[in-house]
Protein backbone atom coordinates (compact mmCIF):
# COMPACT_ATOMS: atom_id res chain seq x y z
CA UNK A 1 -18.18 -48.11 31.03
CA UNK A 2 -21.07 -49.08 29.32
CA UNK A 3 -23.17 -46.85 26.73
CA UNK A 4 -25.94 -46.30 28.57
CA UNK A 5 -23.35 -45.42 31.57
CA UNK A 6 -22.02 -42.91 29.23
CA UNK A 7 -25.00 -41.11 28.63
CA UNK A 8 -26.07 -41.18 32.12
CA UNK A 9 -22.93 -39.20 33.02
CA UNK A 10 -24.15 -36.60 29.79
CA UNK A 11 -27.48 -35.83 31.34
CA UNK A 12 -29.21 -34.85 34.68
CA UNK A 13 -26.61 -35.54 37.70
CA UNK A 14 -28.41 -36.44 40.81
CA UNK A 15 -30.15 -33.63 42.52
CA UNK A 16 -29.84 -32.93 46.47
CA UNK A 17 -32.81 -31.41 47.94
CA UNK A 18 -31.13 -30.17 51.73
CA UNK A 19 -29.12 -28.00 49.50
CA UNK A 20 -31.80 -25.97 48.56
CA UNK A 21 -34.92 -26.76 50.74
CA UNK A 22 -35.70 -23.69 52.78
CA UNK A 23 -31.86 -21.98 51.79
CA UNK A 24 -31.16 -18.39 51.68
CA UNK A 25 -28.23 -17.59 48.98
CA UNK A 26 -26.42 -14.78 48.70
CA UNK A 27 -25.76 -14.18 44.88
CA UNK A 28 -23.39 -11.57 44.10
CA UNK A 29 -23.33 -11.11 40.27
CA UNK A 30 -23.64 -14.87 39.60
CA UNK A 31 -23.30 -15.73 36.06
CA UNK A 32 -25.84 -16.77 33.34
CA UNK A 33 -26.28 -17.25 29.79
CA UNK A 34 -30.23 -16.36 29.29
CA UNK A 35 -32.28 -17.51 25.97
CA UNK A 36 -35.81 -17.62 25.39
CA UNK A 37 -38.20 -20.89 25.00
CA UNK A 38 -41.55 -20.63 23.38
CA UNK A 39 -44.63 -21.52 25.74
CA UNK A 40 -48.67 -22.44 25.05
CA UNK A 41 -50.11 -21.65 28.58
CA UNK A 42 -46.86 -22.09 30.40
CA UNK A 43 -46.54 -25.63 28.88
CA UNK A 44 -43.04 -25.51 27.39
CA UNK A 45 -42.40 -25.76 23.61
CA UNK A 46 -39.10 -25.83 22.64
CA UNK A 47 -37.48 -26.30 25.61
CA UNK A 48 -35.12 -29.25 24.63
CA UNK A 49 -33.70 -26.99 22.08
CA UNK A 50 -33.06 -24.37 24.15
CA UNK A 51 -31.35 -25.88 26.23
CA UNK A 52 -29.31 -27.95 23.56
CA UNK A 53 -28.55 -24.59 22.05
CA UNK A 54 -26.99 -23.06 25.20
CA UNK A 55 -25.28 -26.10 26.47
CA UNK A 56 -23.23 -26.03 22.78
CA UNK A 57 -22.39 -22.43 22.87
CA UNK A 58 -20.89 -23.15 26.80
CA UNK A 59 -18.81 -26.07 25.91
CA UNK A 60 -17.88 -24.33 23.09
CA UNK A 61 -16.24 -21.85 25.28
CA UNK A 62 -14.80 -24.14 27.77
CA UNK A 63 -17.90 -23.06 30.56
CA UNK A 64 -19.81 -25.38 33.12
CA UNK A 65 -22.80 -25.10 34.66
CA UNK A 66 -21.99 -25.15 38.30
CA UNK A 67 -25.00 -27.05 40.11
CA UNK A 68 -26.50 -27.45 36.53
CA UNK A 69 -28.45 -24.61 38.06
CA UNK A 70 -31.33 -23.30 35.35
CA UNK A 71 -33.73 -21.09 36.17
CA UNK A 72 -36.96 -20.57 34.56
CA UNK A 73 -38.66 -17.36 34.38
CA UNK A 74 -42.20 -17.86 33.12
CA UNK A 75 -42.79 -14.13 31.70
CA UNK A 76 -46.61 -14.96 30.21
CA UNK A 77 -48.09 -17.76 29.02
CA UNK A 78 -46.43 -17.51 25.60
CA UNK A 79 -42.65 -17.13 26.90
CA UNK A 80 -40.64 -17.97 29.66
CA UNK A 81 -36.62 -16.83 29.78
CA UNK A 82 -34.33 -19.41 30.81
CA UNK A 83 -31.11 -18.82 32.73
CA UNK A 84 -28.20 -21.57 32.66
CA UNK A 85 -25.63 -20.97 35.58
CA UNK A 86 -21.97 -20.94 34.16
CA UNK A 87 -18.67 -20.28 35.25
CA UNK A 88 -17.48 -17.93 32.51
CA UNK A 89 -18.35 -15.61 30.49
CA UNK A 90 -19.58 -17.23 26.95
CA UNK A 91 -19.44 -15.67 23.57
CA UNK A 92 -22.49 -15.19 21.60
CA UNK A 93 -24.85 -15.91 24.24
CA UNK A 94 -26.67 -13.11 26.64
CA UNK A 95 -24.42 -13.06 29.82
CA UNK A 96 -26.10 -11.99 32.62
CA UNK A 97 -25.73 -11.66 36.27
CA UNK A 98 -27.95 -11.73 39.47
CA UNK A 99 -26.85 -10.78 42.57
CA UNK A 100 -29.04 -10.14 45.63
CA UNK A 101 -30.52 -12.79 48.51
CA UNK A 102 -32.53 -15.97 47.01
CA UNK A 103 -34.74 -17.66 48.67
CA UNK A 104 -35.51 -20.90 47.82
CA UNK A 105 -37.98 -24.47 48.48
CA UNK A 106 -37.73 -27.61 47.07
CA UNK A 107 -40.94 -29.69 46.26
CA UNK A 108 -41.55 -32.92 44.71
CA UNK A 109 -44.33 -34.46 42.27
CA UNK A 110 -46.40 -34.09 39.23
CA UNK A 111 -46.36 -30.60 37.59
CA UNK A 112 -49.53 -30.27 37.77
CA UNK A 113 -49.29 -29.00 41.34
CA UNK A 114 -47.16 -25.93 40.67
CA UNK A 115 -49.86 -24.06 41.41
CA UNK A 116 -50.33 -25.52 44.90
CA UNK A 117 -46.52 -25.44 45.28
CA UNK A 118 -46.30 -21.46 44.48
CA UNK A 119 -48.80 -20.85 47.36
CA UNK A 120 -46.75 -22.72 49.48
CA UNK A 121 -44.14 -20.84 48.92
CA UNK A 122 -45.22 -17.46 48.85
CA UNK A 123 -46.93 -18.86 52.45
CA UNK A 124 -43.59 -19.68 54.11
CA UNK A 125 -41.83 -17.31 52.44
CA UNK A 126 -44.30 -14.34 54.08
CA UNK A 127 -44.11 -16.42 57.14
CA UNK A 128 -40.07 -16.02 57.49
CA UNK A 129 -40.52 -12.32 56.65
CA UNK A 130 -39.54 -12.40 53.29
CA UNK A 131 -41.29 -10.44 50.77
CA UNK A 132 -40.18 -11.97 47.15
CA UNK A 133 -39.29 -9.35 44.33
CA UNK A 134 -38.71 -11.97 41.39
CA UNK A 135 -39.40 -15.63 41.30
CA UNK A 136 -38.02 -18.35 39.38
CA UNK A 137 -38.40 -22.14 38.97
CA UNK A 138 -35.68 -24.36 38.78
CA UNK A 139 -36.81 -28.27 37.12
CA UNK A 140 -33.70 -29.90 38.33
CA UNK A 141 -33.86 -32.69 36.00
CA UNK A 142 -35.46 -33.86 32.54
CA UNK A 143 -38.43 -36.42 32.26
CA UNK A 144 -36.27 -39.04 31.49
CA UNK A 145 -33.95 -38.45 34.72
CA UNK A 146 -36.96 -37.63 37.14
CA UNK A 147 -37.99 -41.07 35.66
CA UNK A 148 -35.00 -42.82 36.39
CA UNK A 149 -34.32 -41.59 39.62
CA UNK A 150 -37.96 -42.15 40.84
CA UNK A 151 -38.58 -38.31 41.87
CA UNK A 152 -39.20 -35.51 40.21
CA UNK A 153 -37.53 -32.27 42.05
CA UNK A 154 -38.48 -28.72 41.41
CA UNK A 155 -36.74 -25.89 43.16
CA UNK A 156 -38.62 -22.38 43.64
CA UNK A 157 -36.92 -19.53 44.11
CA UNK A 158 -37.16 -15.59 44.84
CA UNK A 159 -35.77 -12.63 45.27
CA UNK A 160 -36.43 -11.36 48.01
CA UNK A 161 -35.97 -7.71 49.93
């Protein structure tokens, strides 16, 4: 196996978008360890760090990330919570659950049209009946990945009643 091999296997797996386009899943107290990343107008800071951070305390204590789900929770436009799925419990880190139905939608492209992707999904979400209590964004893979696998997959999700 080559280097480059190696750290392909370290970083972003491939994502699968019919697992999550248009899904409802039924969460009961599914695990997280939660940390906070610094934002200027919802443009991420520290992010990288974060995300280091959490990934070391995890291995640390034996845990994966099943689906190397993370969800972002943009709380203003100076902070946004992260939450890394995991399989255990992990010492010094903020475990947390969520349990309840998610909906969720998977879109494609620049950034830049989150916007225009939230209004989509609100749309079809109010069109399927669903009326969304907590939303969450889920950027499936890094830059570099996105850039390597040609697409660049963000997953929306939300709570919904």
């Amino acid at each position: 196996m080559t280097t480059e091999n190696t750290k392909f296997q370290e970083c972003c797996p491939p994502f699968e978008p019919s697992n999550w386009h248009n899904q409802v899943h039924v969460w009961d107290n599914k695990m997280f360890v939660k940390d906070h990343v610094r934002t200027i107008l919802h443009a991420p800071m520290n992010f990288g760090e974060v995300i280091t951070r959490l990934m070391a305390k995890m291995e640390a204590a034996g845990a994966t990330s099943p689906d190397w789900l993370g969800l972002s929770d943009h709380t203003s436009k100076w902070n946004m919570d992260i939450y890394v799925a995991t399989d255990r419990m992990v010492p010094n880190a903020d475990n947390v659950t969520i349990s309840g139905k998610i909906y969720s939608r998977v879109y494609e492209g620049d950034f830049r049209d989150t916007k225009k992707w939230c209004i989509d999904f609100e749309n079809e979400a109010r069109a399927s009946g669903y009326n969304i209590s907590k939303w969450y964004m889920w950027y499936t893979t890094c830059p570099k990945c996105a850039k390597k696998y040609g697409k660049n997959y963000v997953v929306v999700l939300g709570k919904i009643d």
